[in-house]
Structures are given as C-alpha cells and as structure tokens.
C-alpha atoms as a PDB file:
ATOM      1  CA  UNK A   1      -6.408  -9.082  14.638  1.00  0.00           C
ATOM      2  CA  UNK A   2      -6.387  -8.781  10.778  1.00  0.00           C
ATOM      3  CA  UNK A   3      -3.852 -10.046   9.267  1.00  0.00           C
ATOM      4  CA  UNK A   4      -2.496  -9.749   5.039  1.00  0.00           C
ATOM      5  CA  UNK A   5      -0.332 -12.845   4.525  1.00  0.00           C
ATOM      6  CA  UNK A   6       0.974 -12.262   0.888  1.00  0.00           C
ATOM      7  CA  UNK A   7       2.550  -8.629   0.273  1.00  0.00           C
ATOM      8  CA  UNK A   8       5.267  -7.269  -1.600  1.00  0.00           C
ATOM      9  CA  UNK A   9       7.634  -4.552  -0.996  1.00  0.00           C
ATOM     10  CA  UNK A  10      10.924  -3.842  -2.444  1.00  0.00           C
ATOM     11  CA  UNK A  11      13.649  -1.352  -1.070  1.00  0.00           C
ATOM     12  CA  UNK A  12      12.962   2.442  -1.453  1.00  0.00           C
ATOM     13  CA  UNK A  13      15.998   2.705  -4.009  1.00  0.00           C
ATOM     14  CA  UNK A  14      14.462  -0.457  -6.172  1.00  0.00           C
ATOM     15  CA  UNK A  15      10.842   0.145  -5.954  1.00  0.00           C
ATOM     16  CA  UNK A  16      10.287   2.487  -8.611  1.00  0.00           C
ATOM     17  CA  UNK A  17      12.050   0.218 -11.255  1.00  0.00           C
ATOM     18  CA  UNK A  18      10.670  -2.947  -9.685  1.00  0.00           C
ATOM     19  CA  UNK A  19       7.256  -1.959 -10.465  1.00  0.00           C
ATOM     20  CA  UNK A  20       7.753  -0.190 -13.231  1.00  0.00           C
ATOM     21  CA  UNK A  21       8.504  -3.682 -14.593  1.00  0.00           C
ATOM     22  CA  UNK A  22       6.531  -6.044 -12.803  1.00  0.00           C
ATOM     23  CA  UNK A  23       3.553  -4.022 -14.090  1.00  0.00           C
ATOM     24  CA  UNK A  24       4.735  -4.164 -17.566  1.00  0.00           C
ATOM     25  CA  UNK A  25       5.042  -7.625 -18.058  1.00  0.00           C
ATOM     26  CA  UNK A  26       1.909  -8.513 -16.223  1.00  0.00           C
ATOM     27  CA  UNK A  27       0.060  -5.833 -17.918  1.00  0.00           C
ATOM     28  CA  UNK A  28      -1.470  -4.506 -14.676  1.00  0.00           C
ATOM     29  CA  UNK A  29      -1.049  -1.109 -12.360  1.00  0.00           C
ATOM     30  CA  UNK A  30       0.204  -1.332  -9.158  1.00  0.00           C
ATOM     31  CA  UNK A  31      -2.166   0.715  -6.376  1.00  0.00           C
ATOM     32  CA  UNK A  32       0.862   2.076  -3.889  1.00  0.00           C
ATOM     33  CA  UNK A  33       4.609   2.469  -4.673  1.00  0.00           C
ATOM     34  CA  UNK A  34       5.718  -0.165  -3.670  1.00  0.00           C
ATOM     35  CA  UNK A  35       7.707   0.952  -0.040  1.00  0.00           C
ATOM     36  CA  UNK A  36       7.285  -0.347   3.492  1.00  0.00           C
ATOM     37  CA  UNK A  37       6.346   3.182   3.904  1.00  0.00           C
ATOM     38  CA  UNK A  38       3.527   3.389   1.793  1.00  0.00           C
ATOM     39  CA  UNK A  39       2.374  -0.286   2.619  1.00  0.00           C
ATOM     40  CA  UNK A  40       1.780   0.950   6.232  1.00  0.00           C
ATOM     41  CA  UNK A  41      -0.667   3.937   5.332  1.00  0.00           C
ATOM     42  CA  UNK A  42      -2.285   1.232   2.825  1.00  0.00           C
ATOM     43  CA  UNK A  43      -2.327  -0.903   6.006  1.00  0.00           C
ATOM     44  CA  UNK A  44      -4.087   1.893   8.114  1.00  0.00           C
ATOM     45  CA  UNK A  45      -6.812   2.076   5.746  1.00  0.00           C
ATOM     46  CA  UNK A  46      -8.114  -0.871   5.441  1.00  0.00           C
ATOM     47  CA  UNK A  47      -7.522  -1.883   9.164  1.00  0.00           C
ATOM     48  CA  UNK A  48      -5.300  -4.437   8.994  1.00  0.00           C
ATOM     49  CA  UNK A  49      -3.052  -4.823  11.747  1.00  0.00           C
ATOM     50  CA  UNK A  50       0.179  -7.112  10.220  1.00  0.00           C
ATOM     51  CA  UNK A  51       1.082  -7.491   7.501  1.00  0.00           C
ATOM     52  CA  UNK A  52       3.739 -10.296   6.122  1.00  0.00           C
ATOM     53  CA  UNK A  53       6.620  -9.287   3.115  1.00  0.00           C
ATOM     54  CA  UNK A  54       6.787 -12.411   1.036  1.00  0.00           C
ATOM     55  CA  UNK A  55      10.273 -11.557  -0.637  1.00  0.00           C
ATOM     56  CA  UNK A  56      11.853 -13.179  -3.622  1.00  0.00           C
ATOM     57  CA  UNK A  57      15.339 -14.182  -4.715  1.00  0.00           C
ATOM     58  CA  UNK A  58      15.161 -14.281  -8.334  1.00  0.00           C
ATOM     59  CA  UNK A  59      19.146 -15.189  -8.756  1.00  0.00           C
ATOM     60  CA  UNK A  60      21.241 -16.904  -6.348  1.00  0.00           C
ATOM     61  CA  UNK A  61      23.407 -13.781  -5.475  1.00  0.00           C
ATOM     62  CA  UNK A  62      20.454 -11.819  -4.226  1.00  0.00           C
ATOM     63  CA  UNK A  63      19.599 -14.627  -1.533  1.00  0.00           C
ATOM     64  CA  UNK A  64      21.773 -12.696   1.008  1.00  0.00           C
ATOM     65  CA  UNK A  65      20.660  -9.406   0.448  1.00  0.00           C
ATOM     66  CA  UNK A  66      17.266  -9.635  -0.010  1.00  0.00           C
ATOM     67  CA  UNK A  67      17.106 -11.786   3.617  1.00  0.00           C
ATOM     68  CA  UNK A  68      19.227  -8.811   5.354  1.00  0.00           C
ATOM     69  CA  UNK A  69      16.369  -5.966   3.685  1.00  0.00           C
ATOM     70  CA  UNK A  70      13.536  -8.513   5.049  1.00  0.00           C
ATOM     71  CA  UNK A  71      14.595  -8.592   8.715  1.00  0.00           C
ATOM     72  CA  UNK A  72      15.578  -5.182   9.067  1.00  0.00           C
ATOM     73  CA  UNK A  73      12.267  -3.762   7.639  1.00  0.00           C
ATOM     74  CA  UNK A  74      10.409  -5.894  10.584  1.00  0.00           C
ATOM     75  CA  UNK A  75       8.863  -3.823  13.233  1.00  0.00           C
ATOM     76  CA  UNK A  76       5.845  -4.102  15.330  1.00  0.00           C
ATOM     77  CA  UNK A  77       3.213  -4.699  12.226  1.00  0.00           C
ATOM     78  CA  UNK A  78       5.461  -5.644   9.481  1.00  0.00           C
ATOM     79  CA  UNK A  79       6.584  -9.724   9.277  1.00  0.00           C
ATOM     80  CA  UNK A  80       8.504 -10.985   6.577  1.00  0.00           C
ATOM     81  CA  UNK A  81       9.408 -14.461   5.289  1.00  0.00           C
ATOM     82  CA  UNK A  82      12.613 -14.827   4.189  1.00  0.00           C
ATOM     83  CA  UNK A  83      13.585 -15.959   0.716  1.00  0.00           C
ATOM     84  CA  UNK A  84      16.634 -18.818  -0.229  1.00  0.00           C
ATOM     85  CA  UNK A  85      17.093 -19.370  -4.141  1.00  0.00           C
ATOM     86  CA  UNK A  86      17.214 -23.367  -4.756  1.00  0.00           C
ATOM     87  CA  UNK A  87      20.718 -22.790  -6.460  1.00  0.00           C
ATOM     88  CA  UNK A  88      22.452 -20.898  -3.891  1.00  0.00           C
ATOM     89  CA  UNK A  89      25.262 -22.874  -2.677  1.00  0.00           C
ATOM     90  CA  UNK A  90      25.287 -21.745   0.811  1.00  0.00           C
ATOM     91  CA  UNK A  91      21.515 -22.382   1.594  1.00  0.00           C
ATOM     92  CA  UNK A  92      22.622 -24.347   4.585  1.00  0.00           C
ATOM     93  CA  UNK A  93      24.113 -21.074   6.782  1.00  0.00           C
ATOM     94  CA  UNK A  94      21.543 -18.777   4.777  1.00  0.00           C
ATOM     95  CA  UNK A  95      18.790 -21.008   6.501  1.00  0.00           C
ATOM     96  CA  UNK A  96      20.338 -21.093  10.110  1.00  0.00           C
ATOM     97  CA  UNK A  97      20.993 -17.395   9.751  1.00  0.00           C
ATOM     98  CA  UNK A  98      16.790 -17.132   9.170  1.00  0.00           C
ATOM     99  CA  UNK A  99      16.436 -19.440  11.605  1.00  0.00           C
ATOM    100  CA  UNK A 100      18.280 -17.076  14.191  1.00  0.00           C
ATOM    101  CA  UNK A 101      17.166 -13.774  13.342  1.00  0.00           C
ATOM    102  CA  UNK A 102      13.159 -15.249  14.427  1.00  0.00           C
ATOM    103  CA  UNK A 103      12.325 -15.765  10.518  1.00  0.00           C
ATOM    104  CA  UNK A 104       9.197 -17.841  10.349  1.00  0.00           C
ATOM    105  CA  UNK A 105       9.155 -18.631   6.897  1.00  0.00           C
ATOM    106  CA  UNK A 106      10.213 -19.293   3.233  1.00  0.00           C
ATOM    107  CA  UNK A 107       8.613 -17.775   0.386  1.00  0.00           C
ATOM    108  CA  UNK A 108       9.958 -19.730  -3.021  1.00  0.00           C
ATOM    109  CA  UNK A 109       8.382 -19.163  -6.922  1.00  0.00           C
ATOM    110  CA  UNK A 110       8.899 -22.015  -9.163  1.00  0.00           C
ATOM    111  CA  UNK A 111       8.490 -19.802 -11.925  1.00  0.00           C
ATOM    112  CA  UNK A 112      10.567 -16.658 -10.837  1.00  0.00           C
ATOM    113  CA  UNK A 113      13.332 -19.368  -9.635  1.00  0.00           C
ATOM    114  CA  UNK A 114      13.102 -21.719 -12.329  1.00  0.00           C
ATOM    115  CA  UNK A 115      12.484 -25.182 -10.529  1.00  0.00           C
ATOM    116  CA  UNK A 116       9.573 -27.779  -9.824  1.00  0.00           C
ATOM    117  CA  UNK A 117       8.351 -27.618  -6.479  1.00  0.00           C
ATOM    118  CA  UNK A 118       8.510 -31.277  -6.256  1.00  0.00           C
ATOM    119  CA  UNK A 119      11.839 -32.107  -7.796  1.00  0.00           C
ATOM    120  CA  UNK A 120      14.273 -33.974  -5.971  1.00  0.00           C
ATOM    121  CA  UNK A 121      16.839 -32.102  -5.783  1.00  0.00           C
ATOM    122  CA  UNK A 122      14.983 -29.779  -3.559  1.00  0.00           C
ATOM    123  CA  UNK A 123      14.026 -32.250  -0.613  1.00  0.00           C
ATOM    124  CA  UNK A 124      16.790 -31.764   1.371  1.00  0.00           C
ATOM    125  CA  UNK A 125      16.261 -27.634   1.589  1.00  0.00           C
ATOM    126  CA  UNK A 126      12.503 -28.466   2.287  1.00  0.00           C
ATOM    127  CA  UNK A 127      13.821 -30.787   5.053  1.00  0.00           C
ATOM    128  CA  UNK A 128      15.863 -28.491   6.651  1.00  0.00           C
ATOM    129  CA  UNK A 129      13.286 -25.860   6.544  1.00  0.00           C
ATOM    130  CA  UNK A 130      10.745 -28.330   8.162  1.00  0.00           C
ATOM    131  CA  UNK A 131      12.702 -29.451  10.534  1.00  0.00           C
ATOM    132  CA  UNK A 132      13.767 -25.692  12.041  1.00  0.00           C
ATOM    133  CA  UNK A 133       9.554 -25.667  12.683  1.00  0.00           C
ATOM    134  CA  UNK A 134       9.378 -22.903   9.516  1.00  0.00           C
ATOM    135  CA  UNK A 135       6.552 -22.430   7.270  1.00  0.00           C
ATOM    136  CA  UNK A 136       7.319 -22.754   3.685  1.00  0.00           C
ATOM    137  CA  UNK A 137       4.613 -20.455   0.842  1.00  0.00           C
ATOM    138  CA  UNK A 138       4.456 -21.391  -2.422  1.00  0.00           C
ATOM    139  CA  UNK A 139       3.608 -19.539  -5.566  1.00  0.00           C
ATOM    140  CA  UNK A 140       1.019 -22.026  -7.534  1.00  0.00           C
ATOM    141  CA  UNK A 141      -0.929 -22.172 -10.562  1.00  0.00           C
ATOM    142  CA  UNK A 142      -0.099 -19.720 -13.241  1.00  0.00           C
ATOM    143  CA  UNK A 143       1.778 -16.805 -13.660  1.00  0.00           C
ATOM    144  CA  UNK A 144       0.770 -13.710 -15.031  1.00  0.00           C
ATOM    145  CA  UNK A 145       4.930 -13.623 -16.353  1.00  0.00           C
ATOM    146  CA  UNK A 146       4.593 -17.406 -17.191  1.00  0.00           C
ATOM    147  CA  UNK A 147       1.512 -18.523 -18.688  1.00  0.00           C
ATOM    148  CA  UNK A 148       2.652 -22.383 -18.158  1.00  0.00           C
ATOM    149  CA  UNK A 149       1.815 -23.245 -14.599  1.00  0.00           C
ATOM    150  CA  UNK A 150       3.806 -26.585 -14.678  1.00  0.00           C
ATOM    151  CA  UNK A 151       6.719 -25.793 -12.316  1.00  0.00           C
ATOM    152  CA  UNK A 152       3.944 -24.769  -9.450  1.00  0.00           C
ATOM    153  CA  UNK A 153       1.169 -26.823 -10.670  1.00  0.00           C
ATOM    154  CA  UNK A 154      -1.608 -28.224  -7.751  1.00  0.00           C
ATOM    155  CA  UNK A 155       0.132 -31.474  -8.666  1.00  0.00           C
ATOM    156  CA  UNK A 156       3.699 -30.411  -7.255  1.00  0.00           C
ATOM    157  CA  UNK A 157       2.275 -29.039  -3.872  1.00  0.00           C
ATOM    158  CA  UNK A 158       0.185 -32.693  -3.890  1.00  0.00           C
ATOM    159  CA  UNK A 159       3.520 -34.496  -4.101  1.00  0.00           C
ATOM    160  CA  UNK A 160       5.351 -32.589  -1.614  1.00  0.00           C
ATOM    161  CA  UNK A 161       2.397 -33.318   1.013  1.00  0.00           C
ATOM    162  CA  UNK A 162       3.086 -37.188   0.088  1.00  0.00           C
ATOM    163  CA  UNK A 163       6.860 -36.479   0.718  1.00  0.00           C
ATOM    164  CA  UNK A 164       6.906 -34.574   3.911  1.00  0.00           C
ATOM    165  CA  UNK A 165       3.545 -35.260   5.912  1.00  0.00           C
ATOM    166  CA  UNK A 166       3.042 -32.749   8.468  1.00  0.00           C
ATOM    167  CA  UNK A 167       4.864 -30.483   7.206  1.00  0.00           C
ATOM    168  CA  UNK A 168       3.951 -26.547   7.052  1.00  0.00           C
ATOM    169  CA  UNK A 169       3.024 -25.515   3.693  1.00  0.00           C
ATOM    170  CA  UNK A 170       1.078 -22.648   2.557  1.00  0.00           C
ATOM    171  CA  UNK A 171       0.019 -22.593  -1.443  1.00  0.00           C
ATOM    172  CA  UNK A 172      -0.666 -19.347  -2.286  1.00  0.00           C
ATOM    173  CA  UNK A 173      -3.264 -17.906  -4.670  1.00  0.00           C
ATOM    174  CA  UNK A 174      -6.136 -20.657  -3.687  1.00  0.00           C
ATOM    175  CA  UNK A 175      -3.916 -23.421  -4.469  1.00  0.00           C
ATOM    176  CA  UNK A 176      -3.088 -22.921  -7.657  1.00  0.00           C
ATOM    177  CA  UNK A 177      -3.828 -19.834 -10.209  1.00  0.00           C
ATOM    178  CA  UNK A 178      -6.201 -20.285 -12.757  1.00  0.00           C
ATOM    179  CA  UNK A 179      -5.421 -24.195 -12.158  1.00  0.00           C
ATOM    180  CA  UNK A 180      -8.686 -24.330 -10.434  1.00  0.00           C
ATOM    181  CA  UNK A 181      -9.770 -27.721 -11.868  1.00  0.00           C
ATOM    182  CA  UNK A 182      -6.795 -29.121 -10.356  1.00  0.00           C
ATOM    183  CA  UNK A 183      -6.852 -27.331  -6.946  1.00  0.00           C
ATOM    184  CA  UNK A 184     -10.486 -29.134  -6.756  1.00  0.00           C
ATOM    185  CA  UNK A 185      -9.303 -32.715  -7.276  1.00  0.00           C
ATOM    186  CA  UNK A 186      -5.430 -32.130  -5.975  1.00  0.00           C
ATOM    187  CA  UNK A 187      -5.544 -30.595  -3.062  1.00  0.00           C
ATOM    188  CA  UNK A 188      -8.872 -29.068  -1.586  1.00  0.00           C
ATOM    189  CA  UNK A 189      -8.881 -30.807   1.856  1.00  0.00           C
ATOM    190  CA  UNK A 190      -5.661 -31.811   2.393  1.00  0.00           C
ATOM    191  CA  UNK A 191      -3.876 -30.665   5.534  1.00  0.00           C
ATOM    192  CA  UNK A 192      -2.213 -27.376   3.713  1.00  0.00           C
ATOM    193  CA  UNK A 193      -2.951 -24.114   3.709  1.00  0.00           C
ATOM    194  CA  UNK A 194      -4.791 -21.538   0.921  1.00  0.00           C
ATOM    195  CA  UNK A 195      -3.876 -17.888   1.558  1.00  0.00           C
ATOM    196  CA  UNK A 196      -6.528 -15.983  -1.141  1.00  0.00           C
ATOM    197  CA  UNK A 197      -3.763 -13.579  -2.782  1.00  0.00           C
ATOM    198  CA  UNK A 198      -5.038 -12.280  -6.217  1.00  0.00           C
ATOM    199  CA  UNK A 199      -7.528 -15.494  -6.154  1.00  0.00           C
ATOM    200  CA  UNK A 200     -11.200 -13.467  -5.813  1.00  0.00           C
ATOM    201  CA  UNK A 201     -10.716 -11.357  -9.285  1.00  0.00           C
ATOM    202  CA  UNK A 202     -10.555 -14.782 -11.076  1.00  0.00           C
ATOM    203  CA  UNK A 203     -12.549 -17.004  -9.098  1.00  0.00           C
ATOM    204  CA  UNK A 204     -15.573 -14.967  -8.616  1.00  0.00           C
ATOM    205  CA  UNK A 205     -17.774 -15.232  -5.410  1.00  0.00           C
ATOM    206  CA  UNK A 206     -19.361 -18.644  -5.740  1.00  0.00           C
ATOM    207  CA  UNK A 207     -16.258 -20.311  -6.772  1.00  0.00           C
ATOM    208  CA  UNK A 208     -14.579 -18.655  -4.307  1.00  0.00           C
ATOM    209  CA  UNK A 209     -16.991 -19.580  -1.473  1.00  0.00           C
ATOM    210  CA  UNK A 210     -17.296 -23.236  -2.909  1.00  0.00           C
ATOM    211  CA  UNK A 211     -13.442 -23.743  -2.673  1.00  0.00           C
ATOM    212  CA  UNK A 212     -13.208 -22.439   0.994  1.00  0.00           C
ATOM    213  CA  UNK A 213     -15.407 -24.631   2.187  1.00  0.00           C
ATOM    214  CA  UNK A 214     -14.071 -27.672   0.306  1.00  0.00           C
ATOM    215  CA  UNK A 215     -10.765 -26.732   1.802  1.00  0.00           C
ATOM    216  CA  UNK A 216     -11.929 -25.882   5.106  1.00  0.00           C
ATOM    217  CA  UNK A 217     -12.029 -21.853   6.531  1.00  0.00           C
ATOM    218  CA  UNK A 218      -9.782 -23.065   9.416  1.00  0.00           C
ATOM    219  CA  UNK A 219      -6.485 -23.655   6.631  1.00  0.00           C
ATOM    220  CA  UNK A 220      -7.329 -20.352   4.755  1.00  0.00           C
ATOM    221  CA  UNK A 221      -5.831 -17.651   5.099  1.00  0.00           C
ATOM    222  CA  UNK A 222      -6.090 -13.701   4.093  1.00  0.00           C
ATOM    223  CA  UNK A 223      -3.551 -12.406   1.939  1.00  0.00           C
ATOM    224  CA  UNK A 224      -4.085  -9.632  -0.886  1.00  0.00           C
ATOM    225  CA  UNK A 225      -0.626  -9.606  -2.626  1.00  0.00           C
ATOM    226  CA  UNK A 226      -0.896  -5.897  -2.831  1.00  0.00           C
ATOM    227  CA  UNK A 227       0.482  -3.506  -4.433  1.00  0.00           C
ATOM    228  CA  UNK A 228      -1.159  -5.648  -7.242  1.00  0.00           C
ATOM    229  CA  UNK A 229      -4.589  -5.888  -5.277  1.00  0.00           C
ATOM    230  CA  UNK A 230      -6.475  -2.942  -3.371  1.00  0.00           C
ATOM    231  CA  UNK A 231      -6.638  -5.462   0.328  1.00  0.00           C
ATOM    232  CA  UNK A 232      -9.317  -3.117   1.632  1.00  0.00           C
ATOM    233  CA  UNK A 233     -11.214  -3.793  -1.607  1.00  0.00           C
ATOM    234  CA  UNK A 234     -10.032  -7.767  -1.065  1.00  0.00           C
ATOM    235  CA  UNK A 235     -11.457  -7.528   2.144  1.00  0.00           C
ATOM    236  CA  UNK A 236     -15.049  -6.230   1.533  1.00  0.00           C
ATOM    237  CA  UNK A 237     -14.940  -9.331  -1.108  1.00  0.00           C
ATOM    238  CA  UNK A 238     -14.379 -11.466   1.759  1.00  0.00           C
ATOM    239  CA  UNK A 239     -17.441  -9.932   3.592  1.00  0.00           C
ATOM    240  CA  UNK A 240     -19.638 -10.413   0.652  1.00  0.00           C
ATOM    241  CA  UNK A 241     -19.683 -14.244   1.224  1.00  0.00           C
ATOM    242  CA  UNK A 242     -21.779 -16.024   3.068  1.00  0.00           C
ATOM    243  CA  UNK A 243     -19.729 -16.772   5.929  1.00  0.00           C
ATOM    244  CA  UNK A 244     -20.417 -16.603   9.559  1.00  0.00           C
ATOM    245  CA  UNK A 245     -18.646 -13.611  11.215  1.00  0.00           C
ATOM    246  CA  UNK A 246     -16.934 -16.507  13.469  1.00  0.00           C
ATOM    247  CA  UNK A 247     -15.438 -17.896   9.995  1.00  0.00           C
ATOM    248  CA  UNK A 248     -14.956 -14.277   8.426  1.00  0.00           C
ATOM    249  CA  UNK A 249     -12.638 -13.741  11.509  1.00  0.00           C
ATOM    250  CA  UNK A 250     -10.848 -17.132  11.208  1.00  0.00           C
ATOM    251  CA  UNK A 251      -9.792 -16.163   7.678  1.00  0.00           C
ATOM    252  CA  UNK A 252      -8.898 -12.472   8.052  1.00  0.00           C
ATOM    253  CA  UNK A 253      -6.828 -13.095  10.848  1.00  0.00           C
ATOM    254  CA  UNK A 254      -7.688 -15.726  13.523  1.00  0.00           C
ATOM    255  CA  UNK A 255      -5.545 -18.665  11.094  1.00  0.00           C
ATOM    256  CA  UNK A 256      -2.261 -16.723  10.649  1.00  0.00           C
ATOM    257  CA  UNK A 257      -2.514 -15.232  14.057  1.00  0.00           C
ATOM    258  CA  UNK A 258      -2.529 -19.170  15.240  1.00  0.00           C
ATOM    259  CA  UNK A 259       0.563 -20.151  12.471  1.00  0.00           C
ATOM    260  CA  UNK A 260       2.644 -17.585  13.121  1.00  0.00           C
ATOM    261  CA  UNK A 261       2.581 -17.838  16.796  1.00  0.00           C
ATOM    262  CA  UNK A 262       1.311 -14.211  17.559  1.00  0.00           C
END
C-alpha cells in the first residue's frame, strides 16, 4: 500500500483563490487545482493508494468548518487530519467531536497559527490530543511565507518530546525546513516521526539518504505536500536512493499503514 501523508486540498468553491495566493506568496506553481477531485486522478497516476488532507485553521473561527469539510471529504482513499487553532476557545468539544467522527490526527503550523510549538500554554491541548491515542503533525523549519523558522524550529519539536514522552508526533518536512543543521543534532533519532513533504528539492539525494538513516527508515514516512510537489515525481526520488526495496516499501507506505491503523 502506498501511502502520501502530507496533502492539501481546499473546498471546490475556495480552491481557486486559495492557490491563487498560496502560490503568490511562496513564489511557486501549484501542479493540480487544488480539489479532492483532482487530487484523486493525481493519486491514480502515480499509484498511490491513500492519501491524508493535512488541513489548516488559520483563524480561530475557521476551526469548525474546516473539521466538518475534512470528515466529509473522507472516503475509501482519502484520510484527513483534523485541524484545532491554539486560540479557539472551544478546543475541548472541537477535540472530542474529532475524536468521535474516527479523526486520527492534528495537523497545527506555528507559523500559519502564530504560536511556538513548545509554549506552555499549549500543553494542555497536546495532552488532550495524546491522551485520545491521536497523532499530532507539525509544520517545522522554515516557511516559504515566513522566512524565520523560530516558532517551528527542530528545537520546539525537541522540547515537546522532553514534555510528553511517548507521545505521537510527526515533524513534517524532514524535521525541520531548511533547519537541517538542527534536525541533525535535535532530533535525528529520537522516537518521532519525519514524513519527507517538500524535503528532497532542498536536501538533495545524499543529504536526503544520510538523514533517513540517521533517523531510522522505520519513523519516516512518505508525504509529497502536493499540489506544491509532483508525488509521482517525489516518488521516483525516493527510488533513486540506495535503499533496499524492503526499506523503499517501509517508507512509501508500510510506516503510515502501521500508524494509522490500516
């Protein structure tokens, strides 16, 4: 089973202007439009079987609505996290609503929602989310919006494994965009998880390979946060390393088939 753990899609009425700005700011093109739709025939192509939304809350109001849009665009391939912005003052019944709709994770950005990820004032969200058994993804590293990557620096995820030990955490883009350095000394080995979203472009092959296996190919995991990546180009990346097709397998799918209970 091959399985994309970091993609975006937006609701058909919202795409177009979504994307119109996304790509704007980041100064980069978008390769589908941006609908469930259109995710699924990018899906078909390059032979991935599920795919998981990672959805965002960028003000508190929109917590509610963008969780309803998650769960009902869920079908047989499509999986999405759900999304609770740190200042929303009902997080408590947002979370147990998640919880009972068969959510099996939170996405949060630091950046996009304007907190650290190891401030204080968000340990008792990250406790309840840990204690329902649900996986909570991080954006870390840089943004292409926000070129400071403080808020979701390797240092922040580091302190939250400290805080809550065994606890479910997936930092996305390697760790930490473009904070490589940091991912290196921070976090490589710990007991987290890596998904590869966006991560290849920068890293380039060697890197790439070298950080995997500091890290460990059973704790990474294949995303391609498309529509800003082609994930059947992503893939073929993935093939290009030297990795056993036992390991190849393990990243592309065998990892987030095991943590997401499939």
């Amino acid at each position: 089973m091959l399985i994309d753990m970091h993609v975006h899609c937006f609701p058909e009425t919202l795409a177009p202007r979504a994307l119109s700005i996304l790509a704007q700011r980041a100064g980069t093109a978008p390769h589908f439009d941006g609908t469930v739709a259109q995710l699924k025939s990018v899906m078909e192509r390059a032979g991935i079987d599920r795919a998981v939304l990672q959805p965002i809350a960028t003000k508190p109001e929109q917590t509610v609505g963008v969780n309803r849009w998650a769960v009902q665009a869920q079908d047989e391939r499509i999986i999405s996290f759900g999304s609770i912005h740190p200042d929303y003052p009902k997080w408590r019944d947002e979370l147990k609503w998640l919880v009972d709709a068969g959510i099996k994770g939170v996405k949060f950005h630091p950046n996009y929602q304007d907190f650290y990820i190891a401030d204080p004032k968000m340990f008792p969200l990250y406790e309840a989310i840990f204690a329902a058994g649900l996986i909570a993804l991080f954006h870390t590293g840089v943004d292409l919006w926000y070129p400071d990557s403080s808020q979701g620096h390797p240092r922040q995820i580091k302190k939250l494994l400290t805080t809550f030990p065994g606890a479910t955490i997936i930092a996305a883009h390697m760790g930490g965009f473009r904070s490589w350095e940091a991912v290196e000394e921070e976090l490589a080995g710990r007991e987290l998880y890596f998904d590869t979203a966006y991560s290849f472009g920068e890293l380039g092959a060697a890197r790439m390979e070298k950080l995997i296996r500091a890290h460990g190919v059973e704790k990474i995991l294949f995303g391609s946060d498309t529509p800003w990546t082609d994930p059947e180009a992503e893939i073929a990346k993935l093939k290009s390393l030297r990795l056993t097709e036992e390991e190849l397998q393990k990243i592309l799918g065998g990892n987030a088939q095991r943590l997401l209970g499939l």
